[in-house]
PDB file of N, CA and C in Angstrom:
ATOM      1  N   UNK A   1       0.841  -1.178   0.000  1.00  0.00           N
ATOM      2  CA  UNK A   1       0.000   0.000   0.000  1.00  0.00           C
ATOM      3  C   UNK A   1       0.894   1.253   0.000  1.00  0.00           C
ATOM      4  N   UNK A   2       0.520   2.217  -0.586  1.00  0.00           N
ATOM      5  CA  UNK A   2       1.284   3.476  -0.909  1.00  0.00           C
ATOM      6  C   UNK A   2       0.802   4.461   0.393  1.00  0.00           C
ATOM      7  N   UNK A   3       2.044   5.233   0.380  1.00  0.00           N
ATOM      8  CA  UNK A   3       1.778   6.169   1.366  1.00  0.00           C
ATOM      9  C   UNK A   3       1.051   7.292   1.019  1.00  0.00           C
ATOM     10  N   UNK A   4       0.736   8.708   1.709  1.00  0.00           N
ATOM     11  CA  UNK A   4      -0.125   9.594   1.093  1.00  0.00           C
ATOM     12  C   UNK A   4       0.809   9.660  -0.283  1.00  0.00           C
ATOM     13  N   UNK A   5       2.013  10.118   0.381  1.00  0.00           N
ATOM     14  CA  UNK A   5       3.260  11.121  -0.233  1.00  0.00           C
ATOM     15  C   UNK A   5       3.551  10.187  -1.631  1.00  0.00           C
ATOM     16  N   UNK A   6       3.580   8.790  -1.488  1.00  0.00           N
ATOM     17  CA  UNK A   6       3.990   7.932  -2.715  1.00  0.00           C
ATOM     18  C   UNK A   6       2.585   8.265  -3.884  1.00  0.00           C
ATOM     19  N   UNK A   7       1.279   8.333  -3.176  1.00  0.00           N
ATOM     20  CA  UNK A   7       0.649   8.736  -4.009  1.00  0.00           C
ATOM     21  C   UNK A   7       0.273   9.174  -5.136  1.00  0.00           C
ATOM     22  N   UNK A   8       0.613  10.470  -4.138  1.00  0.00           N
ATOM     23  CA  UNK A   8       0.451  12.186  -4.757  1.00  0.00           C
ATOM     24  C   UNK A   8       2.025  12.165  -5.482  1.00  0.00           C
ATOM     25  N   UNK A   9       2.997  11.508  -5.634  1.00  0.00           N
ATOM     26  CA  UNK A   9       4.009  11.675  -6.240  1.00  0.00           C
ATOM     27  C   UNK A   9       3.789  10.714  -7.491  1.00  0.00           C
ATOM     28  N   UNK A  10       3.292   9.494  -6.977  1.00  0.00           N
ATOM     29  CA  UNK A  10       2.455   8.702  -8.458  1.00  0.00           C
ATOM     30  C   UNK A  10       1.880   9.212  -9.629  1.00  0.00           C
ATOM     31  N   UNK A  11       0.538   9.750  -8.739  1.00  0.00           N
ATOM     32  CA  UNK A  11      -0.313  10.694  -9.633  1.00  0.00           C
ATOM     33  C   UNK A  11       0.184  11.748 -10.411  1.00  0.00           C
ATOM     34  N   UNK A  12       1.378  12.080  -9.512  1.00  0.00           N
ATOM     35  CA  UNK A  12       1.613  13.541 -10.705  1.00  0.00           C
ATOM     36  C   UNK A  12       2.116  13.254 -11.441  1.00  0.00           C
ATOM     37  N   UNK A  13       3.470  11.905 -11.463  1.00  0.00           N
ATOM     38  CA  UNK A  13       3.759  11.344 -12.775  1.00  0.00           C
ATOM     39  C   UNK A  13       2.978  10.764 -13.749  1.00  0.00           C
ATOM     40  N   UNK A  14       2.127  10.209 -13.300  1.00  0.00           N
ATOM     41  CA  UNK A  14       1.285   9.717 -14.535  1.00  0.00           C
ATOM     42  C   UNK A  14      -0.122  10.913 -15.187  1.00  0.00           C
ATOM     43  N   UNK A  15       0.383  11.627 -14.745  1.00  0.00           N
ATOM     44  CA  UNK A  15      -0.532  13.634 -15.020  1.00  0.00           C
ATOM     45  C   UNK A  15       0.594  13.978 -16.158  1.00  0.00           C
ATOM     46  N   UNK A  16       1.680  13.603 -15.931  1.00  0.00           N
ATOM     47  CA  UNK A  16       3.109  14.691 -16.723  1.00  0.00           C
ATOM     48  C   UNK A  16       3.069  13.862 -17.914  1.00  0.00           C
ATOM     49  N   UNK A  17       3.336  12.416 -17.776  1.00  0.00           N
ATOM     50  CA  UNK A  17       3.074  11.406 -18.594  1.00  0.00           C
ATOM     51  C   UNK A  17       1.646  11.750 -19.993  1.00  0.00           C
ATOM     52  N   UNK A  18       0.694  12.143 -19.161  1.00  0.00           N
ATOM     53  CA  UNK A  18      -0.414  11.763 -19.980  1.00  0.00           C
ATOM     54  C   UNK A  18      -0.456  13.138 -20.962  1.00  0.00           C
ATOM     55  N   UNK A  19      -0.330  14.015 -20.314  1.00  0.00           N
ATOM     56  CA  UNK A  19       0.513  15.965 -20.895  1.00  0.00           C
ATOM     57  C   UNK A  19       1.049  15.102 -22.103  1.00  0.00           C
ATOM     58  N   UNK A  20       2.294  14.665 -21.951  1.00  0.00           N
ATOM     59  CA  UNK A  20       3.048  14.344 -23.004  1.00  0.00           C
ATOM     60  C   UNK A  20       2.072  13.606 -24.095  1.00  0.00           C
ATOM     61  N   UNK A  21       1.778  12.350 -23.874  1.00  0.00           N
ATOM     62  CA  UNK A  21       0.555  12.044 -25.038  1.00  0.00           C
ATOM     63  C   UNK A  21      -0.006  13.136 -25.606  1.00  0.00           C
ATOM     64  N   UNK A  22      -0.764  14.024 -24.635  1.00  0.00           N
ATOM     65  CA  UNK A  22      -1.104  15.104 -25.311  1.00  0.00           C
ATOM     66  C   UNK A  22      -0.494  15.797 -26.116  1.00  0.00           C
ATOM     67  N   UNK A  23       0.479  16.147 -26.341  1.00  0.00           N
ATOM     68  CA  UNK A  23       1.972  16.852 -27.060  1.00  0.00           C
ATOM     69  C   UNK A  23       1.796  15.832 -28.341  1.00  0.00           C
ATOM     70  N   UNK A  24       2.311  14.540 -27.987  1.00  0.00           N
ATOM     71  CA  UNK A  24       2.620  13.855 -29.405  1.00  0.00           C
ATOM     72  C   UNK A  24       0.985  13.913 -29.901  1.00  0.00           C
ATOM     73  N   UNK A  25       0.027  13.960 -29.157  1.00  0.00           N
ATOM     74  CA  UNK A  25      -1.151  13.654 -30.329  1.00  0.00           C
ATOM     75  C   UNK A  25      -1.532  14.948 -31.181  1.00  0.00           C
ATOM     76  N   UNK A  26      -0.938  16.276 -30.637  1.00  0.00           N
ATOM     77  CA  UNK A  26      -1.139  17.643 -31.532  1.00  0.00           C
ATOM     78  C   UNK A  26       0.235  17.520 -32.137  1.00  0.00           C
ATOM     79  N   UNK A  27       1.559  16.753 -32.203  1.00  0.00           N
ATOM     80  CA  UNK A  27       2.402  16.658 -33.036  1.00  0.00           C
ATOM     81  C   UNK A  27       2.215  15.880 -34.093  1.00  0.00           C
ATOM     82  N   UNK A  28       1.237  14.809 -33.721  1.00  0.00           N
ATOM     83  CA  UNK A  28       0.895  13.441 -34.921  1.00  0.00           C
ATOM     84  C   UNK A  28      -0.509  14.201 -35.813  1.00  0.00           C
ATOM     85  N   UNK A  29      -1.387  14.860 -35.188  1.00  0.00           N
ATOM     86  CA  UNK A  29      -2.009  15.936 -35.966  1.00  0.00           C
ATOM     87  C   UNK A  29      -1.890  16.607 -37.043  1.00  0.00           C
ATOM     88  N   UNK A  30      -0.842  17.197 -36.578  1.00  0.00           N
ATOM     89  CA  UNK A  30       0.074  18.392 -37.786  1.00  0.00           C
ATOM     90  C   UNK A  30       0.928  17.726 -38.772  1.00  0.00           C
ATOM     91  N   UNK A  31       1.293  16.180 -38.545  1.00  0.00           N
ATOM     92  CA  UNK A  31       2.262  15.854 -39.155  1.00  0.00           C
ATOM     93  C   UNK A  31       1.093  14.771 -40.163  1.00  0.00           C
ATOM     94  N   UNK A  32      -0.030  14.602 -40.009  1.00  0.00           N
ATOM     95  CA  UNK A  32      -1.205  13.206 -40.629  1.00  0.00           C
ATOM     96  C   UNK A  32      -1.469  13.216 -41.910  1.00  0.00           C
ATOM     97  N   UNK A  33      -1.064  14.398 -42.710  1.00  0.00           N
ATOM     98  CA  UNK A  33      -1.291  14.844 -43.792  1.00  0.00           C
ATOM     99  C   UNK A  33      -0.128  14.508 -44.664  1.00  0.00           C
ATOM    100  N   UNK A  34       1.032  14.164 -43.838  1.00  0.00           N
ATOM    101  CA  UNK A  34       2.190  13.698 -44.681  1.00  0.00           C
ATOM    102  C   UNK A  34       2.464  12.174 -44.450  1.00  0.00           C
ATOM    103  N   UNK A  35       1.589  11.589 -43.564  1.00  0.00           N
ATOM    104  CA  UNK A  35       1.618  10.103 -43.811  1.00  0.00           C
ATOM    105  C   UNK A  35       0.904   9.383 -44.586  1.00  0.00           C
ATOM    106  N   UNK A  36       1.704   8.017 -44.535  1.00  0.00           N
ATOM    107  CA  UNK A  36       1.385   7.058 -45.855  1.00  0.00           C
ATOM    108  C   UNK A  36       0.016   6.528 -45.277  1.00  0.00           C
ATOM    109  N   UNK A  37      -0.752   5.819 -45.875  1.00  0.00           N
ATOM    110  CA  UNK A  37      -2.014   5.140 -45.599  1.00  0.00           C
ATOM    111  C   UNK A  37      -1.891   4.318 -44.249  1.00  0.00           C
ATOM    112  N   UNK A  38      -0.438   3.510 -44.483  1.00  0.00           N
ATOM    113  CA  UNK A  38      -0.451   2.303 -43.342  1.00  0.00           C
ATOM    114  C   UNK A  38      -0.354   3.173 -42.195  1.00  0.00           C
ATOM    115  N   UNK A  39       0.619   4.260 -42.202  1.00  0.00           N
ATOM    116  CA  UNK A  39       1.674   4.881 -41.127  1.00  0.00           C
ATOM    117  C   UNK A  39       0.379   5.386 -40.278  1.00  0.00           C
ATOM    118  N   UNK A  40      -0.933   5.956 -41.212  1.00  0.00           N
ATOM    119  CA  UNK A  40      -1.902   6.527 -40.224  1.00  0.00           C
ATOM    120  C   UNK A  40      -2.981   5.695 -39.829  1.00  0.00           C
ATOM    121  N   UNK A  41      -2.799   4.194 -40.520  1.00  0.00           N
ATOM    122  CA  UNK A  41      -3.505   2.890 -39.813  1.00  0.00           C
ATOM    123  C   UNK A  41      -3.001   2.605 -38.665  1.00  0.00           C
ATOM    124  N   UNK A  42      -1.636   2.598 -38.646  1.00  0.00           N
ATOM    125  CA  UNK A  42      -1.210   2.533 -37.244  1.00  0.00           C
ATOM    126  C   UNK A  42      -1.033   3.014 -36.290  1.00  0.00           C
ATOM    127  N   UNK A  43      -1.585   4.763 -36.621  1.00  0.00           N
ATOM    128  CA  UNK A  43      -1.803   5.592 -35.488  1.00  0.00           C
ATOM    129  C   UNK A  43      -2.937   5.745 -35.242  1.00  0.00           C
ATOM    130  N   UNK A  44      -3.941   4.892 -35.701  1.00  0.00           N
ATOM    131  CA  UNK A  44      -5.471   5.284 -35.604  1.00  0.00           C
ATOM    132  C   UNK A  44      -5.364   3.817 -34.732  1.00  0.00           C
ATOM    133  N   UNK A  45      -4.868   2.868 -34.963  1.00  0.00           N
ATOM    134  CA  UNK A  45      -4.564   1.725 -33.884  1.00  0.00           C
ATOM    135  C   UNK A  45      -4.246   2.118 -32.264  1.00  0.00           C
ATOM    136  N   UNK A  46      -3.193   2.681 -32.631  1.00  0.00           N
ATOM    137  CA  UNK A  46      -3.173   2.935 -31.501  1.00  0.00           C
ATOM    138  C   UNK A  46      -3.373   4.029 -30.586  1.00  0.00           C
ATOM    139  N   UNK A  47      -4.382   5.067 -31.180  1.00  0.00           N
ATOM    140  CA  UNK A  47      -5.362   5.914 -30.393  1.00  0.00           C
ATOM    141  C   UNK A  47      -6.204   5.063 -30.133  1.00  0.00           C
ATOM    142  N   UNK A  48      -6.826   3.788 -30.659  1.00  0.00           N
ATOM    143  CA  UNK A  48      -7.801   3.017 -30.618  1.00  0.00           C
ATOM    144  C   UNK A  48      -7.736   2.427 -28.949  1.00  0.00           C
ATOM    145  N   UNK A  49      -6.563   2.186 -28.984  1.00  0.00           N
ATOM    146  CA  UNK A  49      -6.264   1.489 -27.501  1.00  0.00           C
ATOM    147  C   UNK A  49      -5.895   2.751 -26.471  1.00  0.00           C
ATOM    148  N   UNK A  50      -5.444   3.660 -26.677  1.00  0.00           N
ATOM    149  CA  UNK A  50      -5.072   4.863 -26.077  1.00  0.00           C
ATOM    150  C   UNK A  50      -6.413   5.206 -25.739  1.00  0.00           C
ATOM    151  N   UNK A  51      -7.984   5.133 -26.071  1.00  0.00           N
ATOM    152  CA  UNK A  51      -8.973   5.755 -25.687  1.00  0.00           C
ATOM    153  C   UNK A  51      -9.877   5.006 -25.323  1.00  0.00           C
ATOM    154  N   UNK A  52      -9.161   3.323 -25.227  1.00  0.00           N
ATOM    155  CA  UNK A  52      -9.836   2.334 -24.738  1.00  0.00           C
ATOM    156  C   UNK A  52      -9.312   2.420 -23.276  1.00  0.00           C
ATOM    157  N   UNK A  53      -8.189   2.586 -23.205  1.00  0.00           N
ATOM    158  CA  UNK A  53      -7.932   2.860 -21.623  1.00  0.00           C
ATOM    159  C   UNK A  53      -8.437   3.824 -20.618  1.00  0.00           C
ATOM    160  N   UNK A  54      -8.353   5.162 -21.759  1.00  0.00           N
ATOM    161  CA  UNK A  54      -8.933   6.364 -21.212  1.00  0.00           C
ATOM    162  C   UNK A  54     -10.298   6.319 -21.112  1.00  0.00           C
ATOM    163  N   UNK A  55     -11.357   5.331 -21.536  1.00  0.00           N
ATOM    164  CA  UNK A  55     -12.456   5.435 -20.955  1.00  0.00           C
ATOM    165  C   UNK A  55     -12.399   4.434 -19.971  1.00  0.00           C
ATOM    166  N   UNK A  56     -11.631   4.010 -19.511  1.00  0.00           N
ATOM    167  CA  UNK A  56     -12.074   3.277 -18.531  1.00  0.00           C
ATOM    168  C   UNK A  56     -11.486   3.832 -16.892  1.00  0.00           C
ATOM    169  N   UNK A  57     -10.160   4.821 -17.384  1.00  0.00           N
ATOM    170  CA  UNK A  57     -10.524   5.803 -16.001  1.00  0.00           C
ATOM    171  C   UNK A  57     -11.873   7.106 -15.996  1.00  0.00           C
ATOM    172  N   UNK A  58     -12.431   6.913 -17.126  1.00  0.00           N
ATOM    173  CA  UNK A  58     -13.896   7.733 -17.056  1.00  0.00           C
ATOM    174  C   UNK A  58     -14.779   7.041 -15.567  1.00  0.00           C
ATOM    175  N   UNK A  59     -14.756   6.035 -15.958  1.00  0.00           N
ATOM    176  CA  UNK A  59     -15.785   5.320 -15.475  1.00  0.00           C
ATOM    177  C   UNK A  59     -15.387   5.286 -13.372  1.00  0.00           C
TER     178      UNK A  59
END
């Protein structure tokens, strides 16, 4: 079991962490128009799972 302090030091890494996703997904944005068919099959893959996770801390 985590302490308060291990916590709140958890959480904020995986806050800084998720920021960053955010970053690459307005970098993979700007850049979607210069990928090949597959290159943006495989980023639509794996937003697929990226927002399969994220709804499930919705819940």
């Amino acid at each position: 079991m985590m302490t308060p302090a291990e916590r709140t030091q958890r959480l904020g890494h995986l806050k800084d962490e998720m920021l960053k996703l955010e970053v690459l997904f307005e970098e993979t944005e700007l850049a979607f128009g210069d990928l090949t068919d597959e290159e943006k099959r495989s980023l639509k893959g794996l937003a697929s799972v990226i927002e399969y996770h994220a709804s499930k801390l919705k819940s």
